[in-house]
Each structure stands twice: as structure tokens, then as C-alpha cells.
Protein backbone atom coordinates (compact mmCIF):
# COMPACT_ATOMS: atom_id res chain seq x y z
CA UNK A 1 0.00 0.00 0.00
CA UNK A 2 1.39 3.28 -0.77
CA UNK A 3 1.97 5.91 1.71
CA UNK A 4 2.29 9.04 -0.24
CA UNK A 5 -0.73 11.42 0.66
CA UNK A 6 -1.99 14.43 -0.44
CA UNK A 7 0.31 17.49 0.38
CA UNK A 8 -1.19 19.51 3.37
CA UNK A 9 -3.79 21.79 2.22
CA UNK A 10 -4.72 19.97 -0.66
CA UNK A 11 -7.43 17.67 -1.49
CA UNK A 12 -8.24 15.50 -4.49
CA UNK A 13 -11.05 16.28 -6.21
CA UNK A 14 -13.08 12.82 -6.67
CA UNK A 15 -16.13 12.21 -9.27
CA UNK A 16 -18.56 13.46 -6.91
CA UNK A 17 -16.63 16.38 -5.40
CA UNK A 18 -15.85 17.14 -9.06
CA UNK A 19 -19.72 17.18 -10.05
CA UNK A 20 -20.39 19.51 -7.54
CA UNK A 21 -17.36 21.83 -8.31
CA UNK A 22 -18.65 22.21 -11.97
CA UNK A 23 -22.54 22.69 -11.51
CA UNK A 24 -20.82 25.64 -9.28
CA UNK A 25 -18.73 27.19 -11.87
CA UNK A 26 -21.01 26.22 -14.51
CA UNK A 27 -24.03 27.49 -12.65
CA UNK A 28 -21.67 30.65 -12.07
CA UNK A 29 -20.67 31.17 -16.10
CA UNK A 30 -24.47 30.60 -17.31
CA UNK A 31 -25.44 33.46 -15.04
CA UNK A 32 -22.49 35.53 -15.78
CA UNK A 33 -22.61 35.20 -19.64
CA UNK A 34 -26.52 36.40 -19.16
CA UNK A 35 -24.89 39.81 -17.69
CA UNK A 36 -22.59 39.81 -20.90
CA UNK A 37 -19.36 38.49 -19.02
CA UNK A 38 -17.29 36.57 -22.50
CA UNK A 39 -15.28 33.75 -20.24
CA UNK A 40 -11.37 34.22 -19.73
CA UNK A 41 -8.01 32.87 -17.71
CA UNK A 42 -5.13 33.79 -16.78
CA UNK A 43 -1.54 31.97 -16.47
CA UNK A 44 -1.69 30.06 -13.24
CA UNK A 45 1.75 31.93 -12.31
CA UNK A 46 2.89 35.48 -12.91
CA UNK A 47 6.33 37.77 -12.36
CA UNK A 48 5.97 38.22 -8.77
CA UNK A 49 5.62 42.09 -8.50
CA UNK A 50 2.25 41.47 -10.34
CA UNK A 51 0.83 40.33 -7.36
CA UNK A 52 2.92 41.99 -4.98
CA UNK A 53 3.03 45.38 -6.48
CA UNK A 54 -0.70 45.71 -6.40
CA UNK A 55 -1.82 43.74 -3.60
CA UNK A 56 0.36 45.81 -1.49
CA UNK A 57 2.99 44.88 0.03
CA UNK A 58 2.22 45.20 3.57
CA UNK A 59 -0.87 43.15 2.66
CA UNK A 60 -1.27 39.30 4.36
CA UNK A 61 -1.27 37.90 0.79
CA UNK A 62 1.81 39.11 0.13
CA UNK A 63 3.73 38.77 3.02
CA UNK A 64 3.24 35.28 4.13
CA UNK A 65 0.82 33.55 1.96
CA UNK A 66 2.18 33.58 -1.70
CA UNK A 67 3.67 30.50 -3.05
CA UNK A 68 6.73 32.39 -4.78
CA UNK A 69 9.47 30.77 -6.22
CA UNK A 70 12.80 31.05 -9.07
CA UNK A 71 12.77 29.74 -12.39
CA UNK A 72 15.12 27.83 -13.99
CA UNK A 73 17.16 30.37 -14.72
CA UNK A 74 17.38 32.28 -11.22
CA UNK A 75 16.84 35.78 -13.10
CA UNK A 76 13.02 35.39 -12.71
CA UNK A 77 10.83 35.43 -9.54
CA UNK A 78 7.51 33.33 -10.19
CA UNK A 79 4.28 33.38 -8.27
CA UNK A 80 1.32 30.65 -8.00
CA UNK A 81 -1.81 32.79 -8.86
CA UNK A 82 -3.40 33.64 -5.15
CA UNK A 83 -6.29 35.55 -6.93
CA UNK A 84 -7.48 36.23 -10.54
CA UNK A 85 -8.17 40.44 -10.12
CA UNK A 86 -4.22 41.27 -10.60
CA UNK A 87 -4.23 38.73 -13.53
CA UNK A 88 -6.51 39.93 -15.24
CA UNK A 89 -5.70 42.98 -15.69
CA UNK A 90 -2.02 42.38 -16.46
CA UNK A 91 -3.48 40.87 -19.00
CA UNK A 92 -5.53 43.77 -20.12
CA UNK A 93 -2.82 46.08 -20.09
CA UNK A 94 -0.11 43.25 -21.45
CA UNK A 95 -2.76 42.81 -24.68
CA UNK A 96 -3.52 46.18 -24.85
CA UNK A 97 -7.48 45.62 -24.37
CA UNK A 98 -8.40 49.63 -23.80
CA UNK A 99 -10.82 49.76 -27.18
CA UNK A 100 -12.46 46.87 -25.74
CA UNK A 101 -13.51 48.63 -22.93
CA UNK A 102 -16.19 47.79 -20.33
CA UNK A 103 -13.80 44.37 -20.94
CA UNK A 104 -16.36 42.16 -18.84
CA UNK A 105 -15.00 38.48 -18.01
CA UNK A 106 -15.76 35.63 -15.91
CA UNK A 107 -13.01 33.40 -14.58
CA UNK A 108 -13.09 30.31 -12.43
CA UNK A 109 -9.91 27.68 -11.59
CA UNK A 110 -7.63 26.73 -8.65
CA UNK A 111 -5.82 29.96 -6.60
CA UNK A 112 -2.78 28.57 -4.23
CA UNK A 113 -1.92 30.29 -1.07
CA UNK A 114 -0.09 29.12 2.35
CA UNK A 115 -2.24 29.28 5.09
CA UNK A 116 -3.77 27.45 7.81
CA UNK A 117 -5.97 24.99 6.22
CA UNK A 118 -9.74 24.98 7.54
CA UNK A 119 -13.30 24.07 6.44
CA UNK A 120 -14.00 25.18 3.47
CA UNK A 121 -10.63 26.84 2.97
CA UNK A 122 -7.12 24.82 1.19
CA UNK A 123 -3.77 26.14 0.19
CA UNK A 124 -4.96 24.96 -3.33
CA UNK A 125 -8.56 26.57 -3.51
CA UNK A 126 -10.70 26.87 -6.19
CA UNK A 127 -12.79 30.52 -6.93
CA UNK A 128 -15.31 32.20 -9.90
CA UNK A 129 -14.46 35.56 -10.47
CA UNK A 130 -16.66 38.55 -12.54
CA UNK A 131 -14.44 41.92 -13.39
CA UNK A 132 -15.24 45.16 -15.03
CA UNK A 133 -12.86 47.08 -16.43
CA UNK A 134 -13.27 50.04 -17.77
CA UNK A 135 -16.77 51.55 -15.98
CA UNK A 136 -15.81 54.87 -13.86
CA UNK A 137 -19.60 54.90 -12.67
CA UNK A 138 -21.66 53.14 -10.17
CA UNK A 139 -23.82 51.19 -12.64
CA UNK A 140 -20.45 48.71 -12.45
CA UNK A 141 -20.72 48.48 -9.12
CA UNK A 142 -24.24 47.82 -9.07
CA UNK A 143 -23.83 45.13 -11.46
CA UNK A 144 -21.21 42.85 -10.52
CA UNK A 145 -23.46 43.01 -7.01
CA UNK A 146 -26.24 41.75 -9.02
CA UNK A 147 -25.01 39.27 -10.78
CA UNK A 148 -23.13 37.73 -7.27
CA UNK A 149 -26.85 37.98 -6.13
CA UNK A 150 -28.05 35.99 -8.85
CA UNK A 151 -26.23 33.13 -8.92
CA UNK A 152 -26.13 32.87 -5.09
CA UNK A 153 -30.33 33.04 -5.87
CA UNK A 154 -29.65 30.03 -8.31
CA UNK A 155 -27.24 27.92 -6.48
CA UNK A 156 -30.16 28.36 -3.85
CA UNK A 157 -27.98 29.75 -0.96
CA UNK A 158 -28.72 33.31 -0.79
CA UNK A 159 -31.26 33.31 2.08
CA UNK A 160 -28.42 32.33 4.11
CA UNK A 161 -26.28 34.89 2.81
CA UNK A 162 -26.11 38.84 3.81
CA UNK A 163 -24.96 41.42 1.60
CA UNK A 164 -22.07 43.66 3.93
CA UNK A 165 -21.38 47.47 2.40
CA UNK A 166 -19.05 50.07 2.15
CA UNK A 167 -17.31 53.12 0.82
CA UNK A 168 -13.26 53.38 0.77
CA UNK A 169 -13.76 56.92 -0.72
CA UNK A 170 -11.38 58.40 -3.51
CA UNK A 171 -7.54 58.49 -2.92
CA UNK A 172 -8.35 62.48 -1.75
CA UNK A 173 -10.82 61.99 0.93
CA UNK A 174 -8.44 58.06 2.06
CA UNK A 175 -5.36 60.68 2.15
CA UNK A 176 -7.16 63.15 4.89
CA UNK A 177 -8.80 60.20 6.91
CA UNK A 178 -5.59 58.23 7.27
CA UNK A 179 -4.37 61.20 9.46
CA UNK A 180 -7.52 61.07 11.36
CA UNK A 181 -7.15 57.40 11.79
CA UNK A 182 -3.69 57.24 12.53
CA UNK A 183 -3.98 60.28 15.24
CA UNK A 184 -7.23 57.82 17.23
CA UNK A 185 -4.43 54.37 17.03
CA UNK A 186 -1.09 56.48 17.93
CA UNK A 187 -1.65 56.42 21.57
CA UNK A 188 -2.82 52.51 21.76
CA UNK A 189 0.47 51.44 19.47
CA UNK A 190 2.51 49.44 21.58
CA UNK A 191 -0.89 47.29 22.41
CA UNK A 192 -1.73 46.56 18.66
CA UNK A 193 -0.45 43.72 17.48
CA UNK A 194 2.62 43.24 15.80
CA UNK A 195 0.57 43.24 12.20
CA UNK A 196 -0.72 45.97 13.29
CA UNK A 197 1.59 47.95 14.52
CA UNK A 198 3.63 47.17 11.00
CA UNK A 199 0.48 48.75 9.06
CA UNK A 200 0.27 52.06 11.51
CA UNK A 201 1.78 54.18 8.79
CA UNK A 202 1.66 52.41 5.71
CA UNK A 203 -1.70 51.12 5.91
CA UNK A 204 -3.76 52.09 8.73
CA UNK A 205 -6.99 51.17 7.60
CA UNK A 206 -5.58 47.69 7.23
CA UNK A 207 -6.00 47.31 11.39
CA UNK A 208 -9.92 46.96 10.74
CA UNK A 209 -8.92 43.46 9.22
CA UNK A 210 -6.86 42.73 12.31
CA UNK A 211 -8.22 39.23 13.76
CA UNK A 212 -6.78 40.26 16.92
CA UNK A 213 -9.13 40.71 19.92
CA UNK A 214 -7.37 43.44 21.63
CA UNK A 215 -6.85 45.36 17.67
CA UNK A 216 -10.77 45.00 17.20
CA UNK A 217 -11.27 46.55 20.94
CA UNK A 218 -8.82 49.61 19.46
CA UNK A 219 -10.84 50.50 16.67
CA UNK A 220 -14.43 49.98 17.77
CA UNK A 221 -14.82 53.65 18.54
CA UNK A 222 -12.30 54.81 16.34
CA UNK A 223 -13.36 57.20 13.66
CA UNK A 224 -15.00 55.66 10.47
CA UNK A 225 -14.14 56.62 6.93
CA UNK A 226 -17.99 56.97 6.19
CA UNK A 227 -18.24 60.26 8.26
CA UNK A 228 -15.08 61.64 6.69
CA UNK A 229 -16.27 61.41 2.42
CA UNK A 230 -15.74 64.31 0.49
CA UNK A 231 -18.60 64.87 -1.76
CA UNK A 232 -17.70 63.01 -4.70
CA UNK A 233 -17.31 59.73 -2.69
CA UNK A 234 -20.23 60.35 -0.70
CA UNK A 235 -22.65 60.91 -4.08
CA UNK A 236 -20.61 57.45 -5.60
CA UNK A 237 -21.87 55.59 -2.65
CA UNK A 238 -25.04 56.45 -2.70
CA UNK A 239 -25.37 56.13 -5.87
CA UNK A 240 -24.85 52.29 -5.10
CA UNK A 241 -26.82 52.11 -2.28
CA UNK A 242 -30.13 53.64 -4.41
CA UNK A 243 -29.44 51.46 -7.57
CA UNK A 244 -29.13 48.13 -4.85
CA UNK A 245 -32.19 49.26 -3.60
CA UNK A 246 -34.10 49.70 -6.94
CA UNK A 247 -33.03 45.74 -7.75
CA UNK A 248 -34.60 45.38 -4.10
CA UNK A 249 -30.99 44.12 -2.88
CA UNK A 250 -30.83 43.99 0.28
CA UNK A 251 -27.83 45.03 1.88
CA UNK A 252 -25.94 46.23 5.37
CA UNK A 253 -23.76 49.00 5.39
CA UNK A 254 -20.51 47.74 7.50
CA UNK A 255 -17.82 50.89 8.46
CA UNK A 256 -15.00 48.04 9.56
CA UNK A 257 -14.87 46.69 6.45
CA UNK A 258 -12.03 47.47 4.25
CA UNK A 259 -10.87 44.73 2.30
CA UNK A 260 -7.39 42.70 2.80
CA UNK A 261 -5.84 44.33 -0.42
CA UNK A 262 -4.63 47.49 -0.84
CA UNK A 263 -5.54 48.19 -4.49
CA UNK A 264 -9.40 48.77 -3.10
CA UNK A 265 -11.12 52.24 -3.61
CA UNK A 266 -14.99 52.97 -3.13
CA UNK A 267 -17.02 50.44 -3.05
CA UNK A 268 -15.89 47.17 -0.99
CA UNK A 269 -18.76 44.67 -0.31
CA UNK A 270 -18.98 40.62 1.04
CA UNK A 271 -21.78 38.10 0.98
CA UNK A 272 -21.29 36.49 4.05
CA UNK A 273 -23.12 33.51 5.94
CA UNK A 274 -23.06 31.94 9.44
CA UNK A 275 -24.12 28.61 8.01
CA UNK A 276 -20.61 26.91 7.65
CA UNK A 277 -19.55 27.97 11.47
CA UNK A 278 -18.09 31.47 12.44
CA UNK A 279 -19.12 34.12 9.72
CA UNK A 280 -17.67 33.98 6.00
CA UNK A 281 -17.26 35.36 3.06
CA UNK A 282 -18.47 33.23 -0.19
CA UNK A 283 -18.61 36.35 -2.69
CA UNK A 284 -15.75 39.37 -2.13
CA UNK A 285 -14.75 42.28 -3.69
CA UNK A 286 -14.39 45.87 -4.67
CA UNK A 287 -13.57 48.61 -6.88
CA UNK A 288 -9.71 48.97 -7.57
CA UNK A 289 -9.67 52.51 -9.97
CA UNK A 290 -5.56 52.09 -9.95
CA UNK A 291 -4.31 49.21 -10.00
CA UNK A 292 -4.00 49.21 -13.73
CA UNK A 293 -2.03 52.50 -13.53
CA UNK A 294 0.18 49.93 -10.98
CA UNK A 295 0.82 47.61 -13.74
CA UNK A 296 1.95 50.30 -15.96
CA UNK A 297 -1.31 50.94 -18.02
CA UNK A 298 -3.47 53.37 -18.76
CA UNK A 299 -5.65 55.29 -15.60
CA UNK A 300 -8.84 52.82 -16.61
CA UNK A 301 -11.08 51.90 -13.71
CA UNK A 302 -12.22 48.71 -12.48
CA UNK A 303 -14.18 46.48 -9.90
CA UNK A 304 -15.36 42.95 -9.55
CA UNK A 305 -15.39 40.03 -7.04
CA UNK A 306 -14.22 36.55 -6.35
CA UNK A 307 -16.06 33.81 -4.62
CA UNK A 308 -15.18 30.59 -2.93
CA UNK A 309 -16.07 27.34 -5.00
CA UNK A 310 -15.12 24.84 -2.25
CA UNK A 311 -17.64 27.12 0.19
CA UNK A 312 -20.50 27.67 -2.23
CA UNK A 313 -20.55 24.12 -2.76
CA UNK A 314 -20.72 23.10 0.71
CA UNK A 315 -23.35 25.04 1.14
CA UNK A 316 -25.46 24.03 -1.88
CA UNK A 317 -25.46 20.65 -0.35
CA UNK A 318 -25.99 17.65 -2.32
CA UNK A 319 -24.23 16.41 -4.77
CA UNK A 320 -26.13 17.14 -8.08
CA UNK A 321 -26.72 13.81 -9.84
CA UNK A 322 -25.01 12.05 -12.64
CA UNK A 323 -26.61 11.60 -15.40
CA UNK A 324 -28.25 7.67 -15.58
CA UNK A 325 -26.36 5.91 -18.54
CA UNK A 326 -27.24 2.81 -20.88
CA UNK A 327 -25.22 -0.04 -20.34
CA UNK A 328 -23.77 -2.41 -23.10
CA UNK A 329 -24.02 -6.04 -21.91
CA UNK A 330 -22.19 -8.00 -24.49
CA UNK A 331 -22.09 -12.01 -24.22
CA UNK A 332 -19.57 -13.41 -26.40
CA UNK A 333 -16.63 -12.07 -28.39
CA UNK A 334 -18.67 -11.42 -31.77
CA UNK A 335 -21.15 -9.26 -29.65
CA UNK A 336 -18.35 -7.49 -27.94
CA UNK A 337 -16.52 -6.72 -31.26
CA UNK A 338 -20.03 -5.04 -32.18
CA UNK A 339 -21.40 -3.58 -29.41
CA UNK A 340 -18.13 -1.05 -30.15
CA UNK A 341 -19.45 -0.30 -32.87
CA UNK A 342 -23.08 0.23 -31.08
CA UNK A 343 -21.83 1.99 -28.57
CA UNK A 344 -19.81 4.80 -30.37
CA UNK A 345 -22.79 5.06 -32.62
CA UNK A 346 -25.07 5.70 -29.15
CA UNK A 347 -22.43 8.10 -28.19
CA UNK A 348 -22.28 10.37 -31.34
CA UNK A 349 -26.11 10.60 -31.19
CA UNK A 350 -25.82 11.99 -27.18
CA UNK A 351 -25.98 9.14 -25.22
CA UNK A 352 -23.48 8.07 -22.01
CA UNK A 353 -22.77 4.99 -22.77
CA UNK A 354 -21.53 2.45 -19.81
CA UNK A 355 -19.45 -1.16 -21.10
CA UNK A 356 -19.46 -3.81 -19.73
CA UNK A 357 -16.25 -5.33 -20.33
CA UNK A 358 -15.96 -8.78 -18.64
CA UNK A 359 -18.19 -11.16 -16.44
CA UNK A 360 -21.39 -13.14 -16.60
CA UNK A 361 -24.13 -11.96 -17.56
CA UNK A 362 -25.31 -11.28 -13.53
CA UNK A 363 -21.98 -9.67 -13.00
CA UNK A 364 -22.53 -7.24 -15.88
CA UNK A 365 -26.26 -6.40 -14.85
CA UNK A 366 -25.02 -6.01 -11.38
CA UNK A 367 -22.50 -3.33 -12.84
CA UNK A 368 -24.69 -1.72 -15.27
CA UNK A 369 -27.26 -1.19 -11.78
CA UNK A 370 -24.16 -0.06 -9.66
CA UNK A 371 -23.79 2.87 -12.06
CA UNK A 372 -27.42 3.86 -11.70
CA UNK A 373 -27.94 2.75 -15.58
CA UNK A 374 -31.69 3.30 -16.91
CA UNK A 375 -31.77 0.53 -18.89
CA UNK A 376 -29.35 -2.49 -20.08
CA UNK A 377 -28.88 -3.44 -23.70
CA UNK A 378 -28.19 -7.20 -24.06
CA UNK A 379 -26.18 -8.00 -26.90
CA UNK A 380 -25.58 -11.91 -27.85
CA UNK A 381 -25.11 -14.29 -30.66
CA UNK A 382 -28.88 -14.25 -31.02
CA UNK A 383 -29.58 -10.63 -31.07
CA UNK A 384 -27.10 -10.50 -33.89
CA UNK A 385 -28.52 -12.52 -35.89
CA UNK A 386 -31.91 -10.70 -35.82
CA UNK A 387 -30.28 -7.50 -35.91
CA UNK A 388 -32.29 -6.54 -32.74
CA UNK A 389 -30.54 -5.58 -28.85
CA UNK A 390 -32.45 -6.67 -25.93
CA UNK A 391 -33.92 -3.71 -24.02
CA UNK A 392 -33.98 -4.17 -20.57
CA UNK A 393 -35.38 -1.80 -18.20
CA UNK A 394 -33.26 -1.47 -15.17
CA UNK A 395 -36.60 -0.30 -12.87
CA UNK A 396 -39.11 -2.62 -14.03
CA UNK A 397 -37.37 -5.61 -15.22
CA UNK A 398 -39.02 -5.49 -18.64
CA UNK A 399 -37.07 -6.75 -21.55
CA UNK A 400 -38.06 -5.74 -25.35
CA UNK A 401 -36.04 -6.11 -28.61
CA UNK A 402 -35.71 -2.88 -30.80
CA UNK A 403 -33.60 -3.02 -34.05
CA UNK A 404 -29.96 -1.74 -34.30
CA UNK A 405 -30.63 0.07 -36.96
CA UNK A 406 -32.40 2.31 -35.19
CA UNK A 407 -31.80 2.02 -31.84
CA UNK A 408 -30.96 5.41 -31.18
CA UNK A 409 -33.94 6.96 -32.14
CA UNK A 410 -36.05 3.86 -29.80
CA UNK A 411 -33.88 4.66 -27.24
CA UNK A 412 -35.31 8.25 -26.93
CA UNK A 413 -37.98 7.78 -24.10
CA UNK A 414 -35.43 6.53 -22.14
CA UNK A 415 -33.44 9.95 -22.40
């Protein structure tokens, strides 16, 4: 027996985990492409300073969850993708995508990033991801929130989901509130944590996302970004808030949340839920108006949001089922030879198609039920020399003969 296992953090994805992965995703894209998002992906590693120039580099991402690494060479430092947004728009700028502008896309695959494994959350993860690029107005906003609404409404989890809000402002009125901010957590510095206390300057807002106790104590009544907008921020946010409320989204405007990346400006948002333990996020995101002036494009705006495909699909429950096959049950090595042929036929014309390759004839039917099939085909030395299969219905028993030559077309009812 071997004992190599899967590395920490890592799980394999199985038929049935597999199923439910892709009626996520593909649940996800149908609802997306509705909202006209054209699909996209990204390399699964990038240069390193695309993730760590605009995720900030004071940010946890980049400080002690990337999965970074040398090539070949040694000139090059590579990255394992830890989230699609800087990708993306790398390779907007790299492609030179401006005319095509709102670029809308949908992305979905496996992100990597080193941390604590826990329910719901691997080093190798898996996420769906809308982005708008391109959109300087609120109507983005409002629409990437729809369409997270959506398919939460048609994966059939968004009554256990709540809609969290809030404003980062513009770079102006962020400037004047980090002295504000900064000026409340001076005195309590040597009590922050040592995260914290790393982010006073650089980053203060960044303490909000603290997941110390004693951090969350500091800011409670510190000063909230919210009362500090300058007028253009404050009409962009509610400009949000009255088109949610028009699509009758309902939402809850949180202060404390900022985001863990720094590229965030205006809007920030999370659908979280309480049904898979302490509360989560399943949908996240923001608007990030210059990160692709980071990556050495054009000022162009953007905003968009990633969700969790191991998390959705825990809570959408049940596996959603396979579809029921026919099952070849040739008897002999003539009929086997044929039933090939039968088979492949079955297949071009839409049907899954089980064999069975070896065993009596109670063996085989015991397979062919295993695998859920809706009916059996019986295939033998007789049958071939009518030119006829034997039908067998796997729920009743019932056995009828239908002619190969069109056995696709009988087959139909049992679709």
C-alpha cells in the first residue's frame, strides 16, 4: 500500500466532489454570460511584483501567503496565482485591451496560497471571479453586485447569505482620513499587534482586518471613513446604495470593512453567511480605480469580485446527480466486437454509454445497476442474428427487442 498522501492543504477532487465543483462554476458562467461576461483565464503563475506590487505589500497575501518561487534560470521570480483580479488585468494592459472597454469576463480555476488549512478553505482553492474594467460609474458596481446575487439566488444559498457594504472613498478623501485614523491608534500602538503595529503608517486602515481581539477593541470607537467622504465619494456611494435598492438588494452597510488588499477604492462589499460555522465570506470584492495605472497601463477603472467554489458548494449541499447511462451487456466475443461499434454510434447521437467489459451476464447487470444505468442493452449471438438488442429496463425488469438500426432513435424515451 502506498503511503504518499496528499500534500497539506490539498485535497483531491473525486467524481462526486468534481460534479459539484462544476454545476458551481457552470451554474456561475451561465449566469455571468446572461450579464454579458465573454469567459477568460489567466496563467496560473505570474512575475511576482504582479501580485505583490498591487496587492500591497504590507498586505497578508503578500507577506506570508504567496507561493513564490525562481525559475530555472534564477533571473526570474515566479508566483502561484493567489487571486485572478491582478491577472486579469495584467493581462488587459499586457494585450492592450483599452478599445475593448467595459472588458467584462468571468473566470473560475484553482488559486494557491499558504495558510492554515480549515473548512472550506485549502492552500490549493478553487474561486469564480466577474471583473469590469473600464466603468468609472456606479452602474459597475451595481452590477457585478447583481449578478453575485443571482447566482447565489440560483445555487439556492442566498437566504443564508447577507450582503455587507461600504465606501473606501477616492484616494483624496483616504489621504485626509488616514491622518484622522492614525492620530485615534497612535496612543494605543505598543498594544496593537505586531501586524498591526507594522500597518500604523503604511496602511492604517488595514488594522480593521486585524483578527486580533485586543486590535478589534482599538478601533471599535475609532473614527469611520464613512463620516469623513468628500462629496464626490459620498454621491458614488449612494449612488450604489439607491441602484441596490431599486433591484430590491438587500444590503448592510458595514464601516470596519475594508478589504485585505490594498488596491481597493470605493465600493468594498462581502456576501457572508453563518451557516458553515463562524461568519464567511463566499462572494468578495471591490472597486480597484488604480491598480491598472500599478501595472503600468493606462488610468482605466475597475471592480469585480471573487467567490469561494469549495464554500459555495458546501453550502449548496448535495451532490447534483449524474446523469443515468445505458449499459452495453455484451455475451460473447462477436457481440463485444459489435457492441463497439453500437456503442460509439449511441455516443455520437448523445448518449453516455456504460461497457461492460468482462463477467457473466449477472456480473454485468449487477454493474450496469451499480452505475445507476436506466436501462441495459443485451447483446448476444442471437440478437445479432436478428439485428435486434435486448432492451432491458433497469426499474421494471421489462425486456423488449428494438432493431440496431435504429436504436438510437427507440432509445429516446429513455433519455
Amino acid at each position: 500500500m502506498s503511503t504518499f498522501q496528499p500534500v497539506r492543504g490539498t485535497h483531491d477532487l473525486l467524481p462526486d466532489d468534481f460534479r459539484q465543483h462544476k454545476w458551481v462554476t457552470d451554474t456561475a458562467q451561465e449566469i455571468a454570460e446572461r450579464y454579458g461576461f465573454d469567459e477568460m483565464t489567466p496563467p496560473v503563475f505570474e512575475f511576482t511584483p504582479v501580485f505583490a506590487r498591487t496587492m500591497g505589500e504590507t498586505s497578508d497575501v503578500v507577506t506570508k501567503e504567496m507561493y513564490t518561487f525562481p525559475d530555472r534560470s534564477g533571473d526570474e521570480e515566479m508566483t502561484l496565482r493567489p487571486e485572478f483580479t491582478a491577472g486579469i488585468c495584467r493581462a488587459f494592459v499586457s494585450n492592450a485591451l483599452y478599445d475593448q472597454a467595459p472588458f467584462k469576463v468571468f473566470a473560475r480555476g484553482p488559486l494557491f496560497r499558504y495558510e492554515r488549512p480549515q473548512k472550506g478553505r485549502q492552500r490549493q482553492f478553487h474561486q469564480i471571479d466577474v471583473e469590469i474594467i473600464g466603468v468609472p460609474g456606479p452602474q459597475a458596481d451595481i452590477e457585478v453586485l447583481s449578478v453575485g446575487r443571482q447566482i447565489l439566488e440560483s445555487l439556492g444559498v442566498a437566504q443564508d447569505c447577507k450582503l455587507l457594504l461600504n465606501t473606501l472613498g477616492d484616494p483624496e478623501c483616504r489621504a485626509q482620513y488616514r491622518d484622522i485614523l492614525v492620530a485615534h491608534l497612535e496612543p494605543f500602538k505598543s498594544e496593537l499587534s505586531q501586524d498591526s503595529q507594522a500597518r500604523l503608517y503604511r496602511n492604517p486602515m488595514r488594522v480593521f482586518d486585524s483578527k486580533s481581539e485586543r486590535d478589534q477593541e482599538i478601533v471599535a470607537d475609532a473614527p469611520v471613513l464613512k463620516d469623513h467622504l468628500n462629496d464626490t465619494s459620498k454621491a458614488f456611494f449612494d449612488e450604489v446604495c439607491e441602484g441596490l435598492a431599486r433591484l430590491g438588494i438587500e444590503f448592510t452597510i458595514e464601516p470596519g470593512l475594508v478589504r485585505g488588499l490594498d488596491y481597493y477604492t470605493h465600493t468594498a462589499f462581502e456576501f457572508v453567511t453563518e451557516t458553515l460555522g463562524a461568519q464567511g465570506a463566499v462572494i468578495a470584492g471591490g472597486r480597484y480605480d488604480g491598480l491598472i495605472e500599478q501595472l503600468g497601463g493606462r488610468p482605466t477603472p475597475g471592480i469585480g469580485w471573487a467567490g469561494g467554489v469549495e464554500r459555495l458548494a458546501m453550502m449548496a449541499g448535495a451532490v447534483k446527480a449524474r446523469r443515468r447511462p445505458l449499459a452495453m451487456v455484451p455475451m460473447g466475443a462477436d457481440a463485444a466486437a459489435q457492441a463497439m461499434v453500437i456503442a460509439q454510434d449511441l455516443r455520437q447521437a448523445g448518449y453516455m454509454v456504460e461497457m461492460g467489459y468482462s463477467g457473466n451476464m449477472k456480473r454485468r447487470l449487477a454493474r450496469a445497476n451499480k452505475a445507476n444505468a436506466r436501462v441495459a442493452l443485451l447483446l448476444g449471438d442471437d440478437e445479432l442474428a436478428k439485428g435486434v438488442a435486448t432492451v432491458r429496463d433497469m426499474e421494471t425488469g421489462e425486456q423488449t427487442e428494438a432493431p440496431l438500426a435504429s436504436l438510437a432513435e427507440y432509445l429516446a424515451q429513455y433519455r
